[in-house]
Protein backbone atom coordinates (compact mmCIF):
# COMPACT_ATOMS: atom_id res chain seq x y z
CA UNK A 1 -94.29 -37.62 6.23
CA UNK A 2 -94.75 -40.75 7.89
CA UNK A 3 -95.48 -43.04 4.93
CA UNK A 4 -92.18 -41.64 3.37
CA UNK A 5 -90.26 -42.98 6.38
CA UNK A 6 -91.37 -46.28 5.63
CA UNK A 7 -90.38 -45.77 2.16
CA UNK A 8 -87.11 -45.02 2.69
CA UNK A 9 -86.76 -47.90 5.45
CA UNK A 10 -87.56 -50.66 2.96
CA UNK A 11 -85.71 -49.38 -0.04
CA UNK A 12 -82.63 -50.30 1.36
CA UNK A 13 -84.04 -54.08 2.08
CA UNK A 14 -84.90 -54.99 -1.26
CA UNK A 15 -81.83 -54.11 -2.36
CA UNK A 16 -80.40 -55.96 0.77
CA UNK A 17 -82.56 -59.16 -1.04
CA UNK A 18 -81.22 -58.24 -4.39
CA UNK A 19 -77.48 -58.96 -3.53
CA UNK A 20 -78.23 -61.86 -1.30
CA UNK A 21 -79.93 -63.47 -3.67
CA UNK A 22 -76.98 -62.55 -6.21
CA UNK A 23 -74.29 -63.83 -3.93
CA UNK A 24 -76.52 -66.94 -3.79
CA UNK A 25 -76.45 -67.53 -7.34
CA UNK A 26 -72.49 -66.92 -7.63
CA UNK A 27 -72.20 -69.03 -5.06
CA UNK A 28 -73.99 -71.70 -6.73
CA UNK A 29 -72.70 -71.59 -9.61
CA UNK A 30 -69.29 -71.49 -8.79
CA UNK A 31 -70.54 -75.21 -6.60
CA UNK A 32 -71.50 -76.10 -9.86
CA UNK A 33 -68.29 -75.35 -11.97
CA UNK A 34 -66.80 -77.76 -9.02
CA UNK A 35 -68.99 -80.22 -8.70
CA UNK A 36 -68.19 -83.61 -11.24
CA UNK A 37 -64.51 -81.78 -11.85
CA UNK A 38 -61.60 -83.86 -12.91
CA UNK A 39 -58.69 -84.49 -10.87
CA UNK A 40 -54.72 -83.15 -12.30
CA UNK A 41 -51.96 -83.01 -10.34
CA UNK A 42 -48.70 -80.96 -9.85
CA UNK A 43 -45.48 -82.76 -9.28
CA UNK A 44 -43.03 -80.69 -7.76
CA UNK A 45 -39.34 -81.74 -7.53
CA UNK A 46 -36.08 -79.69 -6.38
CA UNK A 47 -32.36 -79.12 -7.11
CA UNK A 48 -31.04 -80.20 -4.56
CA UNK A 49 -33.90 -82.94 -3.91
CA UNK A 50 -35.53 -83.23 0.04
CA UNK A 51 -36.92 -79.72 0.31
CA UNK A 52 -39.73 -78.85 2.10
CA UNK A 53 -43.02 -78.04 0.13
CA UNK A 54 -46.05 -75.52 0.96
CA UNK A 55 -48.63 -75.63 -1.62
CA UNK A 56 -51.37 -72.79 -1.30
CA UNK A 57 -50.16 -72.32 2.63
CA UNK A 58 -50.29 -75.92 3.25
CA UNK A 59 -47.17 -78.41 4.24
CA UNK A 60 -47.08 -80.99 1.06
CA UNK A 61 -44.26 -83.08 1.84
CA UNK A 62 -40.72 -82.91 0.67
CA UNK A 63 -39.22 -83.30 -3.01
CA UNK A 64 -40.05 -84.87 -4.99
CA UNK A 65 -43.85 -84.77 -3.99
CA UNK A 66 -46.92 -85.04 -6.01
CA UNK A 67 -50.16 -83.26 -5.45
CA UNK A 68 -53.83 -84.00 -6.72
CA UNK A 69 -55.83 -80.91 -7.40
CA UNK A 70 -59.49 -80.44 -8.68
CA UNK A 71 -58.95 -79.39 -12.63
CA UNK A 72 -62.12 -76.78 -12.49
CA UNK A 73 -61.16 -75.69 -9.15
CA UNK A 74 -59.49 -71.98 -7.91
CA UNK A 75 -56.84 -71.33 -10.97
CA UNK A 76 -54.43 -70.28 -8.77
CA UNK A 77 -51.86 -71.39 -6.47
CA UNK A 78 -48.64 -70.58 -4.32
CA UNK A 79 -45.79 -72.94 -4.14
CA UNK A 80 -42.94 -72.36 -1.70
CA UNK A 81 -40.19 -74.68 -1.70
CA UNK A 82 -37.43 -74.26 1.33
CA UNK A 83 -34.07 -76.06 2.58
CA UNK A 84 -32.02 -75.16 5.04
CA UNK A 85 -28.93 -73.61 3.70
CA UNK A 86 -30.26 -72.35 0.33
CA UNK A 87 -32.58 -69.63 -0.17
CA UNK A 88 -35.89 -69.75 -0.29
CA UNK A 89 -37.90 -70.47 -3.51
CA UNK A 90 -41.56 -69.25 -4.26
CA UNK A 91 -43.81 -68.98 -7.43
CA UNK A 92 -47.01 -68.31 -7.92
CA UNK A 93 -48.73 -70.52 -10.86
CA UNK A 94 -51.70 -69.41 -12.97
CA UNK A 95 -54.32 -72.15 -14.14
CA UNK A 96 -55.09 -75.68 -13.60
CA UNK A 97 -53.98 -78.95 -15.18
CA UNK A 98 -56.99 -80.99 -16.95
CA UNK A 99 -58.33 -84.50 -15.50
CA UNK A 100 -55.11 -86.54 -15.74
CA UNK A 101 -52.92 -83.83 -16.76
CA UNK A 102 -49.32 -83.54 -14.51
CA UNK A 103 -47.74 -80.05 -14.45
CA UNK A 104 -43.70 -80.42 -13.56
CA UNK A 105 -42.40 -77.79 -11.35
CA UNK A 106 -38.59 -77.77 -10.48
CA UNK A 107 -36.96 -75.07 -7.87
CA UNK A 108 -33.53 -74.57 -8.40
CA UNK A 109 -32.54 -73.35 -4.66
CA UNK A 110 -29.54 -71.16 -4.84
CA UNK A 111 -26.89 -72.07 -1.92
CA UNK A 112 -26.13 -69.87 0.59
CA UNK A 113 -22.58 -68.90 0.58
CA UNK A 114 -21.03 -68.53 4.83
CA UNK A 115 -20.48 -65.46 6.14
CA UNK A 116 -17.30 -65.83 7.28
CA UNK A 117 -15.00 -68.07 4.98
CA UNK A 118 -13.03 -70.61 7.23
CA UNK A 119 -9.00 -70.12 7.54
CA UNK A 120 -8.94 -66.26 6.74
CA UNK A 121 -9.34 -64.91 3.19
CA UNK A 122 -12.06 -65.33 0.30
CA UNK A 123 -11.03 -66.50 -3.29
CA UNK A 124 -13.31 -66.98 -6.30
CA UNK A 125 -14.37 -69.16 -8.97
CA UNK A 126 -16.10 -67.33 -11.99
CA UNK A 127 -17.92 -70.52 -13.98
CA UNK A 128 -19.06 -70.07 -17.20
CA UNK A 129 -20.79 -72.11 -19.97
CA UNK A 130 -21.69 -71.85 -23.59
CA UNK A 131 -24.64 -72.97 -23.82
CA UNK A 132 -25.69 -70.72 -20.29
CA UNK A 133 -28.34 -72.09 -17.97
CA UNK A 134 -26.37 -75.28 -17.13
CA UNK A 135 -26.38 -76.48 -13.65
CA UNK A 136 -22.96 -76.33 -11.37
CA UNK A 137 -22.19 -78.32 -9.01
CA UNK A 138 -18.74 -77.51 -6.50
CA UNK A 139 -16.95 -80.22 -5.02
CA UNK A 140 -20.58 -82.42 -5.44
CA UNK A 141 -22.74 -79.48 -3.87
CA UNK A 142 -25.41 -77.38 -6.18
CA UNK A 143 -24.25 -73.34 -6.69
CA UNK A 144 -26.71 -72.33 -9.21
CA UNK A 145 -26.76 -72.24 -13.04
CA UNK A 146 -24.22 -70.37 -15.60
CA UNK A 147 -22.88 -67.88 -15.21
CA UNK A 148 -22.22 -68.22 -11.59
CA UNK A 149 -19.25 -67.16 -8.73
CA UNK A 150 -18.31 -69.53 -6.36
CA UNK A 151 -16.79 -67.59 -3.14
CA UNK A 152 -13.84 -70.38 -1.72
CA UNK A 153 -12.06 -69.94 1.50
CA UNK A 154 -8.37 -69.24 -0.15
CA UNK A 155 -6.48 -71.27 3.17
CA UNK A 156 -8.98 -74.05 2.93
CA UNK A 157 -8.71 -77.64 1.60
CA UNK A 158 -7.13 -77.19 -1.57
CA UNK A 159 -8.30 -78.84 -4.15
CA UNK A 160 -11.86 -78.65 -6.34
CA UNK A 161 -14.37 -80.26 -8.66
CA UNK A 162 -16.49 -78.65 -10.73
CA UNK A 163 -19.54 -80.35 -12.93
CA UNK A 164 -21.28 -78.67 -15.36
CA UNK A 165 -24.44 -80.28 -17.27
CA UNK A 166 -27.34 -79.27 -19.65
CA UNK A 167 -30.19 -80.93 -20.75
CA UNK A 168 -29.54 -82.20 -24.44
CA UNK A 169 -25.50 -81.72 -23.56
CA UNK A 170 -23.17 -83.64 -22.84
CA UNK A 171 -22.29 -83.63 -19.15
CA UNK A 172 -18.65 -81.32 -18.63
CA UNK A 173 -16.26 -81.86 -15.06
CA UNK A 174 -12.74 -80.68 -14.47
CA UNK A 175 -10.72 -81.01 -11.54
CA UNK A 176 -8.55 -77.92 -10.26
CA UNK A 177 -5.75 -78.38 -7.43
CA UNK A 178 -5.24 -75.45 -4.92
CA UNK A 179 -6.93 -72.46 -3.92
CA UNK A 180 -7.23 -68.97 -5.31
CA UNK A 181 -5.12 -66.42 -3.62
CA UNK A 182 -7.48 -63.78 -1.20
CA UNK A 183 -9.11 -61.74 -3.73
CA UNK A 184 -8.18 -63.91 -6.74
CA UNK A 185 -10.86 -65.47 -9.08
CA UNK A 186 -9.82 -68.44 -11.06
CA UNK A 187 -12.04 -68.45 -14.72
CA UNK A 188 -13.56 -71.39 -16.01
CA UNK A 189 -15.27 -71.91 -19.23
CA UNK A 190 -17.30 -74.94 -20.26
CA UNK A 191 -17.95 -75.46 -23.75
CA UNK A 192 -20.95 -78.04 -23.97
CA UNK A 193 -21.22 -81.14 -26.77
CA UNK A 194 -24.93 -81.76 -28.02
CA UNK A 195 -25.32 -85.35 -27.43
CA UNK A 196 -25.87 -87.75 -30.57
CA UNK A 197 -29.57 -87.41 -31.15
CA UNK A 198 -28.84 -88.31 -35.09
CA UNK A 199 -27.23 -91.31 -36.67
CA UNK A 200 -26.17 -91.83 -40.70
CA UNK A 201 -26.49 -94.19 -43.82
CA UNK A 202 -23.75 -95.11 -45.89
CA UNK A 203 -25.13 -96.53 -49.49
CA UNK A 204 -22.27 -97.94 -51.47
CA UNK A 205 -23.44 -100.12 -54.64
CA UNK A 206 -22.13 -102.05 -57.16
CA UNK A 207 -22.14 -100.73 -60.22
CA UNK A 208 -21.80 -97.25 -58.69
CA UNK A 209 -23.38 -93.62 -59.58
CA UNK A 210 -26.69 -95.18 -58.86
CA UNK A 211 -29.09 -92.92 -57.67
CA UNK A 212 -30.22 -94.03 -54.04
CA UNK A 213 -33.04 -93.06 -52.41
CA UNK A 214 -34.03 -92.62 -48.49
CA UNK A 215 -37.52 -93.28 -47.33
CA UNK A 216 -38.90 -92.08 -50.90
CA UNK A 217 -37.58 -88.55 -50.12
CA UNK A 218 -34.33 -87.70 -50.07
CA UNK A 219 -32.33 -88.81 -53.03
CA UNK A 220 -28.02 -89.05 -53.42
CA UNK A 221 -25.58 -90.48 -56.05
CA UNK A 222 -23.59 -93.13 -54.56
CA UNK A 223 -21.52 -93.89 -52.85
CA UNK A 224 -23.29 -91.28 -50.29
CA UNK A 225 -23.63 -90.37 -46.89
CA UNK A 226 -27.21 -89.29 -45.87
CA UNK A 227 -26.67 -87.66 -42.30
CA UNK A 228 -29.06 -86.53 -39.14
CA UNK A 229 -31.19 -89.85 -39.63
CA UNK A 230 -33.82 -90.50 -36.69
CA UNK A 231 -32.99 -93.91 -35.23
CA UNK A 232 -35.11 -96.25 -35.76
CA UNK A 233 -35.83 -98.21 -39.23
CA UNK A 234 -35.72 -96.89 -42.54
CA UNK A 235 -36.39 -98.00 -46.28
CA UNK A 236 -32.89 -97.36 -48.83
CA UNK A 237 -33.91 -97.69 -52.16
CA UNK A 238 -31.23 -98.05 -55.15
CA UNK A 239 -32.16 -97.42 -58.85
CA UNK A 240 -29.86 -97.18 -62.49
CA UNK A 241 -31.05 -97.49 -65.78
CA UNK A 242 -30.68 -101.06 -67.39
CA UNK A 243 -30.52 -102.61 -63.74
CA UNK A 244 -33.24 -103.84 -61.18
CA UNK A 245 -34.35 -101.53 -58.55
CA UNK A 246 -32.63 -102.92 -55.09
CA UNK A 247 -34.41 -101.70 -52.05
CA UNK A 248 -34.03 -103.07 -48.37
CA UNK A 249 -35.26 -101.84 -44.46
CA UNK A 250 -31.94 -100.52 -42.47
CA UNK A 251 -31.87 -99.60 -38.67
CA UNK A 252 -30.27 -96.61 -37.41
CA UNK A 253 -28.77 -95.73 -34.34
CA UNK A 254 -28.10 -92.25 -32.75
CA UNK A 255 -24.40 -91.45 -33.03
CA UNK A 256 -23.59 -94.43 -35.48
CA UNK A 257 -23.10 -94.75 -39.05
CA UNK A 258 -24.79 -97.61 -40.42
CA UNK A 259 -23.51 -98.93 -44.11
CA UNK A 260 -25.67 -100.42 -47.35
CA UNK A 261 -23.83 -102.01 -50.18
CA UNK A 262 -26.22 -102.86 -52.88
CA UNK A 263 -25.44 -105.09 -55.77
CA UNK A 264 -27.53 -104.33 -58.32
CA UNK A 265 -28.76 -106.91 -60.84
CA UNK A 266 -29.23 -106.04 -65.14
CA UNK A 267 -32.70 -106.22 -66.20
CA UNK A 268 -32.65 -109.19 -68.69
CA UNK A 269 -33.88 -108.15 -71.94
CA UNK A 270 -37.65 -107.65 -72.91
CA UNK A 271 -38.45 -107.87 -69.03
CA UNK A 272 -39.75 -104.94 -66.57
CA UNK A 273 -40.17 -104.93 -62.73
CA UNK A 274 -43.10 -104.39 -60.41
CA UNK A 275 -41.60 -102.26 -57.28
CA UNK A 276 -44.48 -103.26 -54.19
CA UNK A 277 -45.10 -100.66 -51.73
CA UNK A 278 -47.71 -101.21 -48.86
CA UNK A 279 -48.81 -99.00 -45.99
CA UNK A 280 -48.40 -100.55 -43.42
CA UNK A 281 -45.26 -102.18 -44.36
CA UNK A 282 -44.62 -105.98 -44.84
CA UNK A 283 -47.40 -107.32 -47.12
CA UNK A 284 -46.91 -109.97 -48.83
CA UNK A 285 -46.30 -109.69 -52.23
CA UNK A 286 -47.65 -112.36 -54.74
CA UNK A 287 -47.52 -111.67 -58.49
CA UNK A 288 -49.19 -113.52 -60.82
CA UNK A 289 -49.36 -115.93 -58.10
CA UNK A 290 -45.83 -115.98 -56.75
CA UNK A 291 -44.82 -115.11 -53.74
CA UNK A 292 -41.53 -112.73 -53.91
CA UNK A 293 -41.42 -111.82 -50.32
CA UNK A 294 -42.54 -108.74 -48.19
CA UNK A 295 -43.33 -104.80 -49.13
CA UNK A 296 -41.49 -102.76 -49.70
CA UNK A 297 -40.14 -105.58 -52.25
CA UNK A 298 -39.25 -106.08 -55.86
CA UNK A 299 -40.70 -108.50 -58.75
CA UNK A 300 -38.17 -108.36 -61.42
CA UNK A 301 -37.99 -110.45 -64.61
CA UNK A 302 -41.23 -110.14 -65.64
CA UNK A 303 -42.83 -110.10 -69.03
CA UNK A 304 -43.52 -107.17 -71.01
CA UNK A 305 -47.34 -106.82 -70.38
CA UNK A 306 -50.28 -107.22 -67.88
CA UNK A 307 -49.67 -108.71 -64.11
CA UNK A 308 -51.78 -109.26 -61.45
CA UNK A 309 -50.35 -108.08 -57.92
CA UNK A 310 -51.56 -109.48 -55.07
CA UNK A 311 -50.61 -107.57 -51.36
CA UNK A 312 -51.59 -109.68 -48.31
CA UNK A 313 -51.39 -108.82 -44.94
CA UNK A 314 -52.76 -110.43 -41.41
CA UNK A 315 -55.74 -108.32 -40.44
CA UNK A 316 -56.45 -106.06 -43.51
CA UNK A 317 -57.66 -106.66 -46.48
CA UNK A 318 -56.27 -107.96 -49.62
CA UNK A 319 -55.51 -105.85 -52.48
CA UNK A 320 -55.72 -106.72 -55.79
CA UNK A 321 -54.85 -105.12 -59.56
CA UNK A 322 -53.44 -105.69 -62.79
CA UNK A 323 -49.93 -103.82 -63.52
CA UNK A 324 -48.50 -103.44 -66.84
CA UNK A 325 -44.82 -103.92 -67.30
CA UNK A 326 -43.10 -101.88 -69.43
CA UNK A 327 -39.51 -103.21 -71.20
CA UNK A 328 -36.57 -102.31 -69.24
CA UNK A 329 -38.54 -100.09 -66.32
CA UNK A 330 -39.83 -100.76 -62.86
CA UNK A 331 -43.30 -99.95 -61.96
CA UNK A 332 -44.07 -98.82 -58.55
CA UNK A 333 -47.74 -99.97 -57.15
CA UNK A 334 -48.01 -97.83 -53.30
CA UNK A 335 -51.22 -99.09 -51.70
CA UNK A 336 -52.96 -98.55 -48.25
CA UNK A 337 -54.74 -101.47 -46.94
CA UNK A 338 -57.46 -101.60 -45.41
CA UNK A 339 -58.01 -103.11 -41.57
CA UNK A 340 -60.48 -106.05 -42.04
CA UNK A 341 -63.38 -105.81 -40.26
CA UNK A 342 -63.87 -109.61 -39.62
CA UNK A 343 -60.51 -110.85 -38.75
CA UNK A 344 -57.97 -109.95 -35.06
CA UNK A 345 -54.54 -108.68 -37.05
CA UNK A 346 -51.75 -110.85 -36.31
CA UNK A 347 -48.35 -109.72 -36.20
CA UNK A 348 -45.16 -110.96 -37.84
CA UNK A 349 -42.37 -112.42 -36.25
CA UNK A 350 -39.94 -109.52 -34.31
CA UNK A 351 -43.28 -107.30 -34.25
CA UNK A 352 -45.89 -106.37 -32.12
CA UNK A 353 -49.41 -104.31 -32.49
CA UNK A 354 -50.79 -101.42 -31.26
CA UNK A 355 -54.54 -101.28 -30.39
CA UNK A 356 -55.87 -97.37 -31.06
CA UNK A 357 -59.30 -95.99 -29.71
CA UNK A 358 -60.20 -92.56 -28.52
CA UNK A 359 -62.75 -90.54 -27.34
CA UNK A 360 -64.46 -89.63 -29.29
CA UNK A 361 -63.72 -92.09 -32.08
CA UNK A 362 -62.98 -91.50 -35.50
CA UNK A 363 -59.64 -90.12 -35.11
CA UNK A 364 -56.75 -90.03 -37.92
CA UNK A 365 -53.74 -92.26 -36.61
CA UNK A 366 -50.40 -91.73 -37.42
CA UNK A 367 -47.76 -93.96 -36.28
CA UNK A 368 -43.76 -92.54 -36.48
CA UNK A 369 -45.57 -90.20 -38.58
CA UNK A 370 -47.09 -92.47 -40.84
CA UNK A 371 -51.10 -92.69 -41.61
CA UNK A 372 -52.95 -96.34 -40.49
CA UNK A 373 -56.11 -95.61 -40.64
CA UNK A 374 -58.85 -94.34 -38.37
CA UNK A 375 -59.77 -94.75 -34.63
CA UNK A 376 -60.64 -97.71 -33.62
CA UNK A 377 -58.08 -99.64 -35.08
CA UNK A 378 -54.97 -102.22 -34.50
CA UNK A 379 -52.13 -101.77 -36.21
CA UNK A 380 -50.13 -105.36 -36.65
CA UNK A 381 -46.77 -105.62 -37.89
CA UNK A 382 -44.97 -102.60 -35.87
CA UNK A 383 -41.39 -103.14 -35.43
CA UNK A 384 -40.46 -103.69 -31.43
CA UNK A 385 -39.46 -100.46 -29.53
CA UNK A 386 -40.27 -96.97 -28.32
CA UNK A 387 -42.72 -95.66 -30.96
CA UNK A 388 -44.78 -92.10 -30.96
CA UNK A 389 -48.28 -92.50 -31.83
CA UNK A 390 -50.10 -89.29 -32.72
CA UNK A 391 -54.44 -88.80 -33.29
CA UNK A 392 -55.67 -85.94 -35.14
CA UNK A 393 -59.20 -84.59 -35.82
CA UNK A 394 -61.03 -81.70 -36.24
CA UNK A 395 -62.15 -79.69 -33.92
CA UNK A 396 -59.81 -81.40 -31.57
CA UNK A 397 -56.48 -80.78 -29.81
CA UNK A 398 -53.67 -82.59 -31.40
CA UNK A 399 -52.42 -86.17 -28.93
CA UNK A 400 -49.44 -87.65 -28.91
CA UNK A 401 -47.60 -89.74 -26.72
CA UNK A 402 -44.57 -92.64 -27.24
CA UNK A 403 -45.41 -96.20 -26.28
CA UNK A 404 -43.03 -99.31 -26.00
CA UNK A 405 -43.97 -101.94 -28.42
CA UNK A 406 -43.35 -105.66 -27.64
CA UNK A 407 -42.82 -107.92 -29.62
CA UNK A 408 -45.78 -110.60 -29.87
CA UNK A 409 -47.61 -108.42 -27.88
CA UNK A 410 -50.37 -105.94 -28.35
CA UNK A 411 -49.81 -102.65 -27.15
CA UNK A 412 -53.53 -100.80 -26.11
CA UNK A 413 -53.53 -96.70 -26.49
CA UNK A 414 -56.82 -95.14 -25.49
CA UNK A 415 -56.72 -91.72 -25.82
CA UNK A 416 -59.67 -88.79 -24.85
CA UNK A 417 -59.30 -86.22 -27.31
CA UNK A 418 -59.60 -82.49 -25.35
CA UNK A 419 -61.95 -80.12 -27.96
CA UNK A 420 -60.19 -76.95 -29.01
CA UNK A 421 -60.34 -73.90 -26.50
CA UNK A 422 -63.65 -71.00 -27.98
CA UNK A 423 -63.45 -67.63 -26.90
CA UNK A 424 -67.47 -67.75 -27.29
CA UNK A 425 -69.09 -66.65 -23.84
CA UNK A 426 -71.04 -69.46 -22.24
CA UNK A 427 -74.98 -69.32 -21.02
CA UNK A 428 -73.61 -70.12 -17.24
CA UNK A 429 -71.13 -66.95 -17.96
CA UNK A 430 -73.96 -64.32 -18.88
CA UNK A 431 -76.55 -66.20 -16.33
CA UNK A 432 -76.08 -63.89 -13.33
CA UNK A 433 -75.91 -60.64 -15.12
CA UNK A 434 -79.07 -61.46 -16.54
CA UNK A 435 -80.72 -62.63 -13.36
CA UNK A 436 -79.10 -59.11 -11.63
CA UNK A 437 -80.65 -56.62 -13.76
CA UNK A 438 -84.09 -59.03 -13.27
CA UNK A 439 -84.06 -57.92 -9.98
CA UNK A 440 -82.85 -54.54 -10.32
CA UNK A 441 -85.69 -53.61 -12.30
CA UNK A 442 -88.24 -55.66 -10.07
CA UNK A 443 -86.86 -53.55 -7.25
CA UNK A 444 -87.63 -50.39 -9.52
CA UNK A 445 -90.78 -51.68 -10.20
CA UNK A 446 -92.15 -52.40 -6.57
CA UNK A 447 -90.68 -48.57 -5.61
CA UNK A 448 -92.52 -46.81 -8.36
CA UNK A 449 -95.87 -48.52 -7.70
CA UNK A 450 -95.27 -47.47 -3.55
């Protein structure tokens, strides 16, 4: 009987080893997921602004406050957010951002109406909008979003503002003398205007019931209105039978109207055109020879037969090809040039450029949603102003972002492409099951043989 004492007095220790040695490797590992991590960060803001942050138990600051956080560290966290007269505000947020990532929190306290209304009696105001989900504010203080009640003392100061705003909307106020009665709740509704996000083209030519064209796409008879345009620059072109295709660039505001008159000119007997199209825009054009300006553009008067077209532009490469002309018609040559791999791309006057690498390289870039090429590359020629530049490739997550272009200036993106999420389980993942049931069996092992 004695040896079985013993038996039973060290069974219990290997397996005491066994799970030590487990927790060790958990332990470890989880070191390791930490170790090297990226750092994100949440910024936390408040309506009203100047509330007290606790982040994971732990003071923060006040809002608006920003705070770093390791990317592979614990996934979750508690934020409280507190100011005195409002009520408390608490979530709890699942997941991390990634190394340089910012995750925007905003706590919408809800005031705290008094107990006991000064002067006597309690009145109302029931405040609606359409859109709901707008933020009030009453007599400048926050109450809440729509649909909200607004308890007022009905002897106090009479007289009341109320604001009323919405992303995307415009902003709505009214003013409203006196107080409500005791027990009387005064209604207001606040119908919200989308702001302008869109402006509009006008295309008036001369001779009318031409057939005008916007950005190669959408086509009209004019005179014509083309309507919910993005701002920003755009390419009109005009076309009728028996006349010269007219084309030009036209910038559009959000909001506005902006008007084209095109005079169109006839197409002189036994003579064709050559319409020039070049991505990126404002090559020059030479044909056969001659210089007739910048793409898009248009060679007209030309002689029934072969031309060579020339499109030149600082930093790519020339192309070059022979056109034929037909009588009376207008041939469209569309080319993408090429980025030269020997020369620094210039840009023109009024324009700046926008230097593109990522990581990894070999990205497709797409400027305002036009291809240029792939990563690394420098666009030249890009018109001044807030443009969105977008990389795609596979296997990758999709970047964007919007960058302000100056003119003269070159503009440097460098963007780290994130590979798309697998649901594939990792080696690390199935690493400490394997090394459990190691042991396990071991353990088995050592019993059987005592």
């Amino acid at each position: 009987m004695k040896p079985k004492r013993c038996f039973l007095l060290k069974f219990p220790t290997i397996l005491s080893v066994c799970l030590l040695i487990a927790v060790s490797l958990l332990v470890a590992n989880t070191a390791a997921d930490d170790i090297g991590g990226g750092t994100g960060y949440f910024q936390i803001s408040s309506s009203p602004s100047g509330a007290t942050v606790s982040f994971d138990d732990s003071y923060a600051g006040t809002t608006p406050v920003t705070i770093p956080v390791s990317s592979t560290g614990t996934p979750d966290h508690t934020i409280r957010v507190e100011k005195s007269g409002y009520e408390p505000w608490e979530e709890t947020h699942y997941g991390n951002p990634f190394e340089g990532e910012t995750i925007h929190i905003n706590a919408n306290l809800v005031y705290i109406e008094p107990t006991t209304p000064i002067g006597g009696g309690k009145g109302y105001y029931s405040i609606t909008s359409s859109p709901s989900g707008a933020t009030v504010y009453f007599d400048g203080t926050y109450k809440g979003t729509t649909p909200v009640t607004v308890t007022v003392p009905s002897t106090g100061t009479p007289g009341h503002t109320v604001s009323i705003s919405l992303s995307g909307y415009q902003t709505w106020s009214n003013s409203y003398s006196g107080n409500p009665a005791e027990g009387e709740t005064i209604y207001v509704s606040a119908y919200l205007q989308p702001v302008q996000s869109y402006g509009s083209i006008y295309v008036d030519s001369s001779p009318s019931q031409a057939t005008a064209t916007l950005d190669g796409a959408n086509s009209q008879t004019t005179p014509c209105t083309f309507h919910d345009v993005y701002p920003g620059s755009h390419t009109v072109r005009v076309t009728k039978s028996g006349y010269q295709t007219w084309s030009s660039s036209v910038s559009v505001s959000a909001g506005r109207t902006t008007a084209v008159s095109a005079s169109l000119s006839q197409v002189s007997p036994g003579t064709g055109s050559i319409y020039a199209i070049s991505t990126p825009q404002g090559a020059a054009v030479y044909v056969d020879g001659r210089y007739y300006g910048t793409a898009p553009q248009i060679a007209g008067s030309l002689s029934i037969g072969y031309h060579q077209v020339r499109l030149s532009l600082s930093g790519f490469q020339d192309w070059t090809g022979s056109i034929y002309v037909e009588d009376g018609k207008t041939t469209t040559v569309s080319q993408t040039l090429s980025v030269s791999p020997t020369s620094s791309p210039t840009s023109a006057p009024g324009t700046g450029s926008i230097s593109i690498s990522s990581q990894p390289a070999g990205a497709e870039v797409y400027i305002d949603n036009i291809y240029y090429g792939i990563t690394p590359v420098t666009v030249p020629s890009v018109a001044a102003g807030s443009r969105v530049v977008k990389l795609q490739m596979a296997g990758y997550t999709p970047w964007q972002a919007t960058v302000q272009v100056n003119s003269g200036q070159v503009t440097p993106v460098e963007a780290t492409l994130q590979p798309q999420p697998t649901t594939a389980p990792t080696q690390a993942g199935l690493g400490i099951p394997v090394v459990l049931l190691s042991l396990a069996f071991l353990a088995f092992a050592s019993i059987k043989r005592r």
